[in-house]
Protein backbone atom coordinates (compact mmCIF):
# COMPACT_ATOMS: atom_id res chain seq x y z
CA UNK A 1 70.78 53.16 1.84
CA UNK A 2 69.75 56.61 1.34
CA UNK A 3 66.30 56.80 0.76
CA UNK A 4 64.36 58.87 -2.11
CA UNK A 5 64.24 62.39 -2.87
CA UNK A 6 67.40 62.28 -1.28
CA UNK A 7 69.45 59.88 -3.25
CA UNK A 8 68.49 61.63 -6.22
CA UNK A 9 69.09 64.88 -5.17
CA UNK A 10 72.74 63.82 -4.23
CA UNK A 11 73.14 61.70 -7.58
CA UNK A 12 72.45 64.85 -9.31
CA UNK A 13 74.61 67.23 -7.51
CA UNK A 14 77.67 64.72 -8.06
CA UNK A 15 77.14 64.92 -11.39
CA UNK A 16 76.99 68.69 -12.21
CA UNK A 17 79.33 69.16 -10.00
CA UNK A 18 81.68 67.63 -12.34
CA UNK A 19 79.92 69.35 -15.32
CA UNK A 20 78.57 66.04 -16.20
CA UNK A 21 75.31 65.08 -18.49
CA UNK A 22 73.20 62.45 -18.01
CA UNK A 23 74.78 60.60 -21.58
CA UNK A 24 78.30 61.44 -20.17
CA UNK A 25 77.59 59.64 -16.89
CA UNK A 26 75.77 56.84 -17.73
CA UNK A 27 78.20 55.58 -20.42
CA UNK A 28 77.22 52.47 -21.79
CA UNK A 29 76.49 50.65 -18.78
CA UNK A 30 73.18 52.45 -18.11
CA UNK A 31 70.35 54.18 -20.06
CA UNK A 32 69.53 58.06 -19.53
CA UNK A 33 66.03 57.41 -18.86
CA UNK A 34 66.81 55.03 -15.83
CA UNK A 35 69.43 57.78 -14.94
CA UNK A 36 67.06 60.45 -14.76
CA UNK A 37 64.14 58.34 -13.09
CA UNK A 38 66.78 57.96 -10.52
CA UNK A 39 67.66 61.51 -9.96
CA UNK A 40 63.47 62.95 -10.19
CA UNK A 41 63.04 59.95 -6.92
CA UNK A 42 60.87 57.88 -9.13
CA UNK A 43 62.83 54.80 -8.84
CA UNK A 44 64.77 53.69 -5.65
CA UNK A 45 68.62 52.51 -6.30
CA UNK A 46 69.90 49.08 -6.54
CA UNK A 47 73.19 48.24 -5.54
CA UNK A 48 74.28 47.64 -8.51
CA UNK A 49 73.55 50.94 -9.85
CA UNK A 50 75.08 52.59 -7.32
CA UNK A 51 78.30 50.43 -7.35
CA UNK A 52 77.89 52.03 -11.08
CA UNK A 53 77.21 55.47 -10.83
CA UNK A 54 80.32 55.59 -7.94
CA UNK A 55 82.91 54.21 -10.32
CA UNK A 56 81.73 56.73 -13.02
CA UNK A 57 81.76 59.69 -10.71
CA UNK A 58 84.66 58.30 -9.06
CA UNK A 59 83.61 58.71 -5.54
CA UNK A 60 83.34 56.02 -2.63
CA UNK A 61 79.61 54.10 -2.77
CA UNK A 62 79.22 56.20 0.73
CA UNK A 63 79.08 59.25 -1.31
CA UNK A 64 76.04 58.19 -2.42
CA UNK A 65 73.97 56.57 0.17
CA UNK A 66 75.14 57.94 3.55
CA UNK A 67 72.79 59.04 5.86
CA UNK A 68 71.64 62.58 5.76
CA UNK A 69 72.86 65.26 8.30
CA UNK A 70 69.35 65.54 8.81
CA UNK A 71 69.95 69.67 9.33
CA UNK A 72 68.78 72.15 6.89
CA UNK A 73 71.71 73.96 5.12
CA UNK A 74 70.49 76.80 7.12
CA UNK A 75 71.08 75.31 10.24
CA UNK A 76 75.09 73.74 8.84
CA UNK A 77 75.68 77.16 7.57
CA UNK A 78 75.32 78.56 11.01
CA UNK A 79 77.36 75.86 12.35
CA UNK A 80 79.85 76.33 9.88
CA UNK A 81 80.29 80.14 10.47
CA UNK A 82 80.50 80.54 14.03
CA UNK A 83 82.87 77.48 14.77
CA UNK A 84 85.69 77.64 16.83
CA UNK A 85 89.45 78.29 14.70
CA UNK A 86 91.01 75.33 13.45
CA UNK A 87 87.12 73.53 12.95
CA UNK A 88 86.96 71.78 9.11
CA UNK A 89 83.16 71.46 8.60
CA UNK A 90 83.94 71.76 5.07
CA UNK A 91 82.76 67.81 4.35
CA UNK A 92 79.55 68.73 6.35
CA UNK A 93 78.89 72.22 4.41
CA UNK A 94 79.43 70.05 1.01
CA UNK A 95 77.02 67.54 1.38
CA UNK A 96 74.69 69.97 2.53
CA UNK A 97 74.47 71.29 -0.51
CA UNK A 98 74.87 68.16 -2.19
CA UNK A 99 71.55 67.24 -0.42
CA UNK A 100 70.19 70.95 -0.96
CA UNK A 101 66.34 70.96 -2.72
CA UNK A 102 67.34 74.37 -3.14
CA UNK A 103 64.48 76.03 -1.41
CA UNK A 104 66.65 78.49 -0.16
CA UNK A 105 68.81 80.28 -2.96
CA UNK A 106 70.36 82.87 -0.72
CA UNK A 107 71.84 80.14 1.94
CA UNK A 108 72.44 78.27 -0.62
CA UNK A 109 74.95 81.24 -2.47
CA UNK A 110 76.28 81.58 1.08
CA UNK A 111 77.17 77.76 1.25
CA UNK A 112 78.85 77.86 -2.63
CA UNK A 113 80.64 80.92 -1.50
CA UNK A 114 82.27 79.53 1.81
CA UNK A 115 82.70 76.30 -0.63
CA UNK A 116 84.50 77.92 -3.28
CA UNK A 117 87.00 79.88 -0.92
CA UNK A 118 87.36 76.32 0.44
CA UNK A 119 88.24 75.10 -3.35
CA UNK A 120 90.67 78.16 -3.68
CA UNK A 121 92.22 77.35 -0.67
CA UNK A 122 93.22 74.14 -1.31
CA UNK A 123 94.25 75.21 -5.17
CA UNK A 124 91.88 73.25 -6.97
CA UNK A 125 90.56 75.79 -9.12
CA UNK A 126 88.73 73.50 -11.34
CA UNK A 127 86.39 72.60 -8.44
CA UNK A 128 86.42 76.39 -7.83
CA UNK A 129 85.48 77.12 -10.91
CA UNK A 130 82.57 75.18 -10.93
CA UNK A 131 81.31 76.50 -7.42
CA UNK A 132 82.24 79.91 -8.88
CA UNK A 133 79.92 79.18 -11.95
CA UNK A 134 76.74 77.64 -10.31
CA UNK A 135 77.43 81.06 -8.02
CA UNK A 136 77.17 83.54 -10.85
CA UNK A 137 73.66 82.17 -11.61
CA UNK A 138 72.45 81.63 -8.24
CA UNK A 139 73.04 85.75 -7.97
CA UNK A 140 71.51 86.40 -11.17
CA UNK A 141 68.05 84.86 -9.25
CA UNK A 142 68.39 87.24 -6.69
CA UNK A 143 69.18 90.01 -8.71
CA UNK A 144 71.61 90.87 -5.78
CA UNK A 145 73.98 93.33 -7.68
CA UNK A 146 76.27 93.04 -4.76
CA UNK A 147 76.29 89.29 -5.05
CA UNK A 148 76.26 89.65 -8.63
CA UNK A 149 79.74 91.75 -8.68
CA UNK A 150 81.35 89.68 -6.18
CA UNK A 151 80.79 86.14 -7.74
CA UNK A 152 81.88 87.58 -10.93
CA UNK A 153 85.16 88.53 -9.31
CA UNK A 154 85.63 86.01 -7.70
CA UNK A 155 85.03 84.05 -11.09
CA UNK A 156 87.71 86.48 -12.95
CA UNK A 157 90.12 85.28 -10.41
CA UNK A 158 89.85 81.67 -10.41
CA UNK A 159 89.50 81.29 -14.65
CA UNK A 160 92.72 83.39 -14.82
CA UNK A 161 94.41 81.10 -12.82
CA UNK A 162 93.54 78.54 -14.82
CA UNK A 163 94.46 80.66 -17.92
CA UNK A 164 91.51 81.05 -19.40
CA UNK A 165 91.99 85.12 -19.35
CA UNK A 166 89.79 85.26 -21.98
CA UNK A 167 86.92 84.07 -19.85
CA UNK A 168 88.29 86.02 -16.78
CA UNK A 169 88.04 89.01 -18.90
CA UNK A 170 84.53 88.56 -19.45
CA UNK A 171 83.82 88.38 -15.78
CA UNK A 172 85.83 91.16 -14.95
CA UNK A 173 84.28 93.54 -17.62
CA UNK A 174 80.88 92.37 -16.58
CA UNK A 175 81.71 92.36 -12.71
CA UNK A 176 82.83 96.40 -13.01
CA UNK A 177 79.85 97.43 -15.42
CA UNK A 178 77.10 95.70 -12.55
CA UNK A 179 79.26 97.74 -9.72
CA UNK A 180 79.01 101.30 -11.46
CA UNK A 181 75.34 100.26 -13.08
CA UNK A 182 74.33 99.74 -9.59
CA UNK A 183 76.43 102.60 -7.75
CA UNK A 184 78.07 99.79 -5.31
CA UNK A 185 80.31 101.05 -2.69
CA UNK A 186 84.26 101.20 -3.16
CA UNK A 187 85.33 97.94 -2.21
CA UNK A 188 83.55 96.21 -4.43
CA UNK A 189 84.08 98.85 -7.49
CA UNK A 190 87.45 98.27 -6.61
CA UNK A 191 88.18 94.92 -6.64
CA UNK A 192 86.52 94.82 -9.68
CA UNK A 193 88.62 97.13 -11.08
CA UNK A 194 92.00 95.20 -9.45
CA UNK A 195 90.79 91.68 -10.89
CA UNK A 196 89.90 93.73 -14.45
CA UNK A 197 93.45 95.44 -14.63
CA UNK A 198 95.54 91.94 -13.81
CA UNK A 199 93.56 90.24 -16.81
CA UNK A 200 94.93 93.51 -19.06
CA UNK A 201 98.00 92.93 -17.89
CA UNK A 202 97.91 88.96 -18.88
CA UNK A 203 96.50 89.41 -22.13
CA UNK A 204 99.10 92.73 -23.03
CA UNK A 205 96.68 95.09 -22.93
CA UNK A 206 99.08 97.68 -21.16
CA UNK A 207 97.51 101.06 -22.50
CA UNK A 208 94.28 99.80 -21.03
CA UNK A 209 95.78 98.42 -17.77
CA UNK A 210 97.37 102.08 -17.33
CA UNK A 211 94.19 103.77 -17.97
CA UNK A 212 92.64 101.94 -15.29
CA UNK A 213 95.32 102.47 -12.75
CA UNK A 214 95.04 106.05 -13.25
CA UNK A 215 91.84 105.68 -12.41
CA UNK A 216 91.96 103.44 -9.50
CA UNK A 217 94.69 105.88 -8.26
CA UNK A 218 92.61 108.82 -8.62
CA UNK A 219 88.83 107.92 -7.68
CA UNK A 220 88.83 105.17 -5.37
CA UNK A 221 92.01 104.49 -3.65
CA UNK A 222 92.13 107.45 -1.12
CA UNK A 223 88.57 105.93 0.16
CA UNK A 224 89.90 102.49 0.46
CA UNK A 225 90.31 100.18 3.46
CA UNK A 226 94.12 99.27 4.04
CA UNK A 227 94.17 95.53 2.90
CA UNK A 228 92.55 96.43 -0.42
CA UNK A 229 94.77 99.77 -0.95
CA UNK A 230 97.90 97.32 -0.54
CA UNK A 231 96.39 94.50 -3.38
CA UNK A 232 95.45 97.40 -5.25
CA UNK A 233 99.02 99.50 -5.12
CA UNK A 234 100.73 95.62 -5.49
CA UNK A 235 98.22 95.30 -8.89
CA UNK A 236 99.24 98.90 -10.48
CA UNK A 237 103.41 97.85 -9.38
CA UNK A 238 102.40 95.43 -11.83
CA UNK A 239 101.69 97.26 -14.59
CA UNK A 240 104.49 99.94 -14.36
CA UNK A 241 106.74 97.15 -14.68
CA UNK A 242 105.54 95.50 -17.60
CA UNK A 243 105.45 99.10 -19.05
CA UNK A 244 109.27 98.98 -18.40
CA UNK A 245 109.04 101.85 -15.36
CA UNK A 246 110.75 99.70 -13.00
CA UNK A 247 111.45 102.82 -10.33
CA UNK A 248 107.57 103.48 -10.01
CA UNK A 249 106.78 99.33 -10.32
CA UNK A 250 109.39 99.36 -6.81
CA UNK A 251 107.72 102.58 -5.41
CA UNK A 252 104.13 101.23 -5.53
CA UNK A 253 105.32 98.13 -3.94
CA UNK A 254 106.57 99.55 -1.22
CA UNK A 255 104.08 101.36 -0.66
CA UNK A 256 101.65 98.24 -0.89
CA UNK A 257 103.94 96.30 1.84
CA UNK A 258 103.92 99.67 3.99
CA UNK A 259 99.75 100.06 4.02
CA UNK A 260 100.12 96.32 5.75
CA UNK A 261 101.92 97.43 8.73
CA UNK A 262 99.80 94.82 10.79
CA UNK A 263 99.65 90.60 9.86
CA UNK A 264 95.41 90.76 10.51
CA UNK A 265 95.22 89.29 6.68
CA UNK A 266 98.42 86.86 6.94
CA UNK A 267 97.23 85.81 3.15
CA UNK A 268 97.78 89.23 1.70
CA UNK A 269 100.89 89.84 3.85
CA UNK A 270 102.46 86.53 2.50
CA UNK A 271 101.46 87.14 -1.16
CA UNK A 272 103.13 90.78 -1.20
CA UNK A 273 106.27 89.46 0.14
CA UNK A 274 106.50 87.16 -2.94
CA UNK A 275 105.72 89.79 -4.65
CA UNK A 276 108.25 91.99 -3.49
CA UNK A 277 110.72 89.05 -4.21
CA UNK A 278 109.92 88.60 -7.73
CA UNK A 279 110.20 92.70 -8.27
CA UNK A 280 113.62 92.53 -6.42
CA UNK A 281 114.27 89.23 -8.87
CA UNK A 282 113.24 91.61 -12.03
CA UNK A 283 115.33 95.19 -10.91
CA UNK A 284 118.30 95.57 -13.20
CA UNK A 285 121.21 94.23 -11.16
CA UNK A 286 118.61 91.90 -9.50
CA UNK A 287 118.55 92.82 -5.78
CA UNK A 288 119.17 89.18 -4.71
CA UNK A 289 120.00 89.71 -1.13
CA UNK A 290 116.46 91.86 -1.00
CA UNK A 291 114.77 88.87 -2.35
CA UNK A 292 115.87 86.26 -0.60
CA UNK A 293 114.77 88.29 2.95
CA UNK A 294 111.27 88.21 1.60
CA UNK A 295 110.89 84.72 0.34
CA UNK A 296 112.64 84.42 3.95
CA UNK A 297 109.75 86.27 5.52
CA UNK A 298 106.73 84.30 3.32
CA UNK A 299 108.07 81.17 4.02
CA UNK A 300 108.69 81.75 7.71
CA UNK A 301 104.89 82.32 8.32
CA UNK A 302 103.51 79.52 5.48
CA UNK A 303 105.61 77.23 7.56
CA UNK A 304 103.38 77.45 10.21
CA UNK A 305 99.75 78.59 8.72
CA UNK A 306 100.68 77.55 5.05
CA UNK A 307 98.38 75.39 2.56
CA UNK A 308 99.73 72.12 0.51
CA UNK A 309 99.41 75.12 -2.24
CA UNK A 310 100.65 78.53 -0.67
CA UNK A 311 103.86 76.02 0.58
CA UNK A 312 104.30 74.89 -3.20
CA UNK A 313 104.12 78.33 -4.57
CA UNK A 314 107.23 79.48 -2.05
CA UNK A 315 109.11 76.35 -3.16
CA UNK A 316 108.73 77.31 -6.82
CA UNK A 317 110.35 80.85 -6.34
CA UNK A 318 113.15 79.13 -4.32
CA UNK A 319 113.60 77.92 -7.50
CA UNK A 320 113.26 80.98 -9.31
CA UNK A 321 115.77 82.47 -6.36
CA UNK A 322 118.26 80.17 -6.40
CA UNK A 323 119.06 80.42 -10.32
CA UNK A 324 119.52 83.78 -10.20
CA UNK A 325 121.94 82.64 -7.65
CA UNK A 326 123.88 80.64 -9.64
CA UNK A 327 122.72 77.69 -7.59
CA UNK A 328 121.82 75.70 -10.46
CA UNK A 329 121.58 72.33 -9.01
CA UNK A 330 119.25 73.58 -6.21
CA UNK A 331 117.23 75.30 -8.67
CA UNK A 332 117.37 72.27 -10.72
CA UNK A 333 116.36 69.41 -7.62
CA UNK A 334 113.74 72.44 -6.74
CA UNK A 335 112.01 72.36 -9.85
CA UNK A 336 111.85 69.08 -10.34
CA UNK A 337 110.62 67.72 -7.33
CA UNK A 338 107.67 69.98 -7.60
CA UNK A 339 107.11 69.17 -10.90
CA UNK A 340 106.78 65.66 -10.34
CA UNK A 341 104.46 66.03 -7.90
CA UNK A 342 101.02 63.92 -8.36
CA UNK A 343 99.10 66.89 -6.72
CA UNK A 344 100.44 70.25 -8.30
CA UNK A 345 98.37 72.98 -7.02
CA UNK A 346 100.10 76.04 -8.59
CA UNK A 347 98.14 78.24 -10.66
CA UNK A 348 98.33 78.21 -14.41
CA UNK A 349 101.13 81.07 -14.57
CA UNK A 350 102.74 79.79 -12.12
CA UNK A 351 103.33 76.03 -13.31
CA UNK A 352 103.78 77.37 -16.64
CA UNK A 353 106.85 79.57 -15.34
CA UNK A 354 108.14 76.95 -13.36
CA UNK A 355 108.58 74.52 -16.58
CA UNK A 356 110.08 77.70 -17.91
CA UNK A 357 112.71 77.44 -15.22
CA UNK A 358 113.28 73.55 -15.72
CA UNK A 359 113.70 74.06 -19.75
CA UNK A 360 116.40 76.74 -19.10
CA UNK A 361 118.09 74.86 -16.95
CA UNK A 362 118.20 71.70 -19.87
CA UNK A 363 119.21 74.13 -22.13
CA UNK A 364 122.09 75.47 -19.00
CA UNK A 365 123.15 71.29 -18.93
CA UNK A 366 123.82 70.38 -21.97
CA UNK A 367 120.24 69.18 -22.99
CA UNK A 368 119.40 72.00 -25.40
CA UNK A 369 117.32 70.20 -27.91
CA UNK A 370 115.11 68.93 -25.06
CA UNK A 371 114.90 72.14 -23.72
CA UNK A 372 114.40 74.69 -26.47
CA UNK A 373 111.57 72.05 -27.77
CA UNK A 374 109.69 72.91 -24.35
CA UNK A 375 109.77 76.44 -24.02
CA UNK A 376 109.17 76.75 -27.84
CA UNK A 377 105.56 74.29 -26.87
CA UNK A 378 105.08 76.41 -23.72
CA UNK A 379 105.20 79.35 -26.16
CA UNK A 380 102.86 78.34 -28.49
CA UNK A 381 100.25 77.03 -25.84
CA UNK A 382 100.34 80.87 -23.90
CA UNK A 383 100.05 82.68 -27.34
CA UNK A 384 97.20 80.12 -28.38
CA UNK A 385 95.35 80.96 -25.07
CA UNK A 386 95.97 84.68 -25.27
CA UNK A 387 98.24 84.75 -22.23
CA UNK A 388 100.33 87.78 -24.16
CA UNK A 389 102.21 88.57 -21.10
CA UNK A 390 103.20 85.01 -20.38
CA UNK A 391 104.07 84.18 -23.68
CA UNK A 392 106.60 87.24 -24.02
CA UNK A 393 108.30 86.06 -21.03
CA UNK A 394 108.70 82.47 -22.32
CA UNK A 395 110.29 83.30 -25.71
CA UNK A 396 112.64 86.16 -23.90
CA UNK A 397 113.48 83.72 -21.57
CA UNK A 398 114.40 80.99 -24.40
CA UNK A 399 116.77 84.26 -26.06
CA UNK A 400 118.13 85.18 -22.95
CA UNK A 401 119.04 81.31 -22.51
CA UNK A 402 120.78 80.71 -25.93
CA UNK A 403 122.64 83.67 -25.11
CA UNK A 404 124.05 82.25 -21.95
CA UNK A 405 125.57 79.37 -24.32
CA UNK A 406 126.46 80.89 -26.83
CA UNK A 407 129.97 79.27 -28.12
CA UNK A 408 132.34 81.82 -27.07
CA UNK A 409 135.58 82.83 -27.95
CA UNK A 410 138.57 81.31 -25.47
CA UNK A 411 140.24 85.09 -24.94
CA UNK A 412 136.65 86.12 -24.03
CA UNK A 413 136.39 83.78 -21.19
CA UNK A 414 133.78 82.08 -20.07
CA UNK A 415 129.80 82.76 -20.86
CA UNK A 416 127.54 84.86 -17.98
CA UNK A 417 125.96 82.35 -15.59
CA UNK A 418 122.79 82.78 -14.50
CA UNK A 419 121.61 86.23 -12.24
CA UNK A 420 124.40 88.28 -13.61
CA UNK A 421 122.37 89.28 -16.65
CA UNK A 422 122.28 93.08 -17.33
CA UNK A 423 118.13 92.74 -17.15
CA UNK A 424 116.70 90.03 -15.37
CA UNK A 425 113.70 88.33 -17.53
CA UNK A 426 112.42 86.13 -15.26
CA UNK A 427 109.45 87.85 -14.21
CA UNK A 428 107.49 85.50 -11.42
């Protein structure tokens, strides 16, 4: 049995980890003031309790009273960072901090930091998230404005995902104002500025998005380094094609794929060749064979280096691929199988685009009820959270659809399938 502090001190990261309070955790099976006698070390644990708190936190009994590494989180951190490639001491680094009396703030950010790109990693952004948050404080202590601009980033990032862009937009705003306040260098003035336009861009907020382009274009991205020119040229293709300027959305692109002539950040290489598929996906004739090379290319490399969640975000634009194709049934046994999945790890956007995909394709088969009822609730649920962007797609998308099926006359012949639209609206 872990003894006290330490027991507490884990007991009480478990819990705020999960944004728990002390009512919330204890249920009805345990008082608060027992609780929190536990967690200050007054009071050593029974079994019992334990058993207890373990079901309600819904972690193994070990979680609670295994030994101690018996290193400071100084001492795992520097483990941690100068292991060999390949090494997970990601279990190790958590219950570090989970055993952290917080004596140290600034290894303590370090540890949340390496954490939370752990969390992202693995797509659970909800975990991330609450890394992300506990981070944004934690540099607020330190009055670090680098630290302060960087969590906040990192925090506009993961709350879009989960598509909150409301939220992210918050960060974003406040992440920029603490770069220029404090002068910071151009990396992190830029990425503030990327992570600020995308949330525009999500919430429809094109004339702002474009003012902030112009900017990035002008001020910053001549000093940038390579990797971060190439997000930030992929970020402003973005905008020109929501603003319907599909011949400078393909030129930026391009140019974002051509500032990454090397693989050093396999990541971003990966993520602008899906990006370069969906643009190919949304020119008008879709440039199919285009798009299929670079899923080709993604999916080559996440074969081999590829997360449960970077391999689940090329499946889904197989998907996407594959109707435009024509291929219905692949699109359709695509689609499904990753929606079914117990462990979906796509982003917000990206599940919500996928159901897109499988209530088309009930509309496509003869299920239309069943299928306009979904994309009309997936409507509804993007405009509610202010996901503009994503909710003009949906509803297009449903249009588009019942114009496929349309009853036709016989002399006409048969209704477009799929990919041979005039405009592609299936923006990824």
């Amino acid at each position: 049995m872990l003894e006290q502090p330490h027991f507490g001190r884990r007991l009480r990261r478990l819990r705020l980890a999960r944004g728990l309070s002390q009512a919330s955790l204890v249920g009805q099976g345990m008082s608060t003031g027992y609780l929190s006698r536990l967690e200050s070390g007054e009071r050593p644990p029974t079994e019992r309790a334990v058993t207890y708190l373990a079901q309600r936190l819904g972690v193994d009994p070990s979680a609670l009273t295994g030994p101690a590494d018996g290193r400071s989180l100084t001492g795992i951190l520097a483990a941690v960072t100068s292991a060999p490639p390949g090494a997970d001491d990601t279990p190790a680094l958590r219950r570090a901090v989970e055993e952290d009396a917080g004596e140290d703030p600034a290894a303590r950010w370090q540890a949340l930091w390496l954490l939370s790109h752990a969390a992202c990693r693995d797509g659970d952004y909800e975990l991330e998230r609450t890394r992300l948050a506990e981070l944004v404080d934690l540099s607020d202590r330190l009055d670090a404005p680098e630290l302060r601009a960087r969590s906040r980033v990192r925090f506009a990032r993961c709350t879009r995902a989960l598509g909150d862009v409301r939220a992210a937009e918050r960060a974003a705003v406040a992440a920029l104002s603490v770069a220029r306040t404090a002068q910071l260098g151009v990396s992190d003035t830029l990425s503030a500025l990327i992570v600020l336009i995308g949330v525009e861009t999500a919430l429809g907020e094109l004339e702002a998005a474009g003012r902030h382009v112009a900017e990035l274009e002008r001020d910053l991205l001549p000093r940038a380094a390579p990797a971060q020119a190439a997000e930030a040229l992929w970020t402003a293709a973005v905008v020109s094609d929501r603003q319907g300027d599909a011949a400078t959305a393909r030129t930026r692109l391009e140019a974002a794929l051509s500032r990454l002539e090397g693989v050093d950040d396999l990541a971003l290489w990966t993520r602008l060749r899906i990006a370069a598929a969906a643009a190919a996906l949304q020119a008008s004739p879709p440039r199919l064979a285009d798009a299929e090379h670079r899923v080709g290319e993604a999916a080559a490399v996440l074969r081999l280096v590829g997360t449960p969640a970077q391999l689940q975000e090329v499946r889904a634009l197989q998907a996407h691929l594959a109707f435009h194709q024509g291929r219905l049934e692949d699109a359709r046994v695509l689609s499904r199988a990753l929606l079914a999945e117990e462990d979906l790890r796509l982003s917000y956007r990206d599940r919500v685009r996928l159901s897109v995909l499988d209530g088309r394709l009930k509309i496509l088969a003869d299920r239309a009820d069943e299928g306009i009822a979904a994309l009309r609730r997936l409507g509804r649920q993007a405009a509610e959270s202010a996901n503009v962007d994503l909710a003009a797609h949906i509803w297009q998308s449903l249009a588009t659809t019942l114009a496929d099926v349309r009853p036709r006359d016989p002399a006409a012949g048969a209704p477009q399938r799929p990919g041979s639209e005039r405009r592609s609206d299936s923006r990824l």
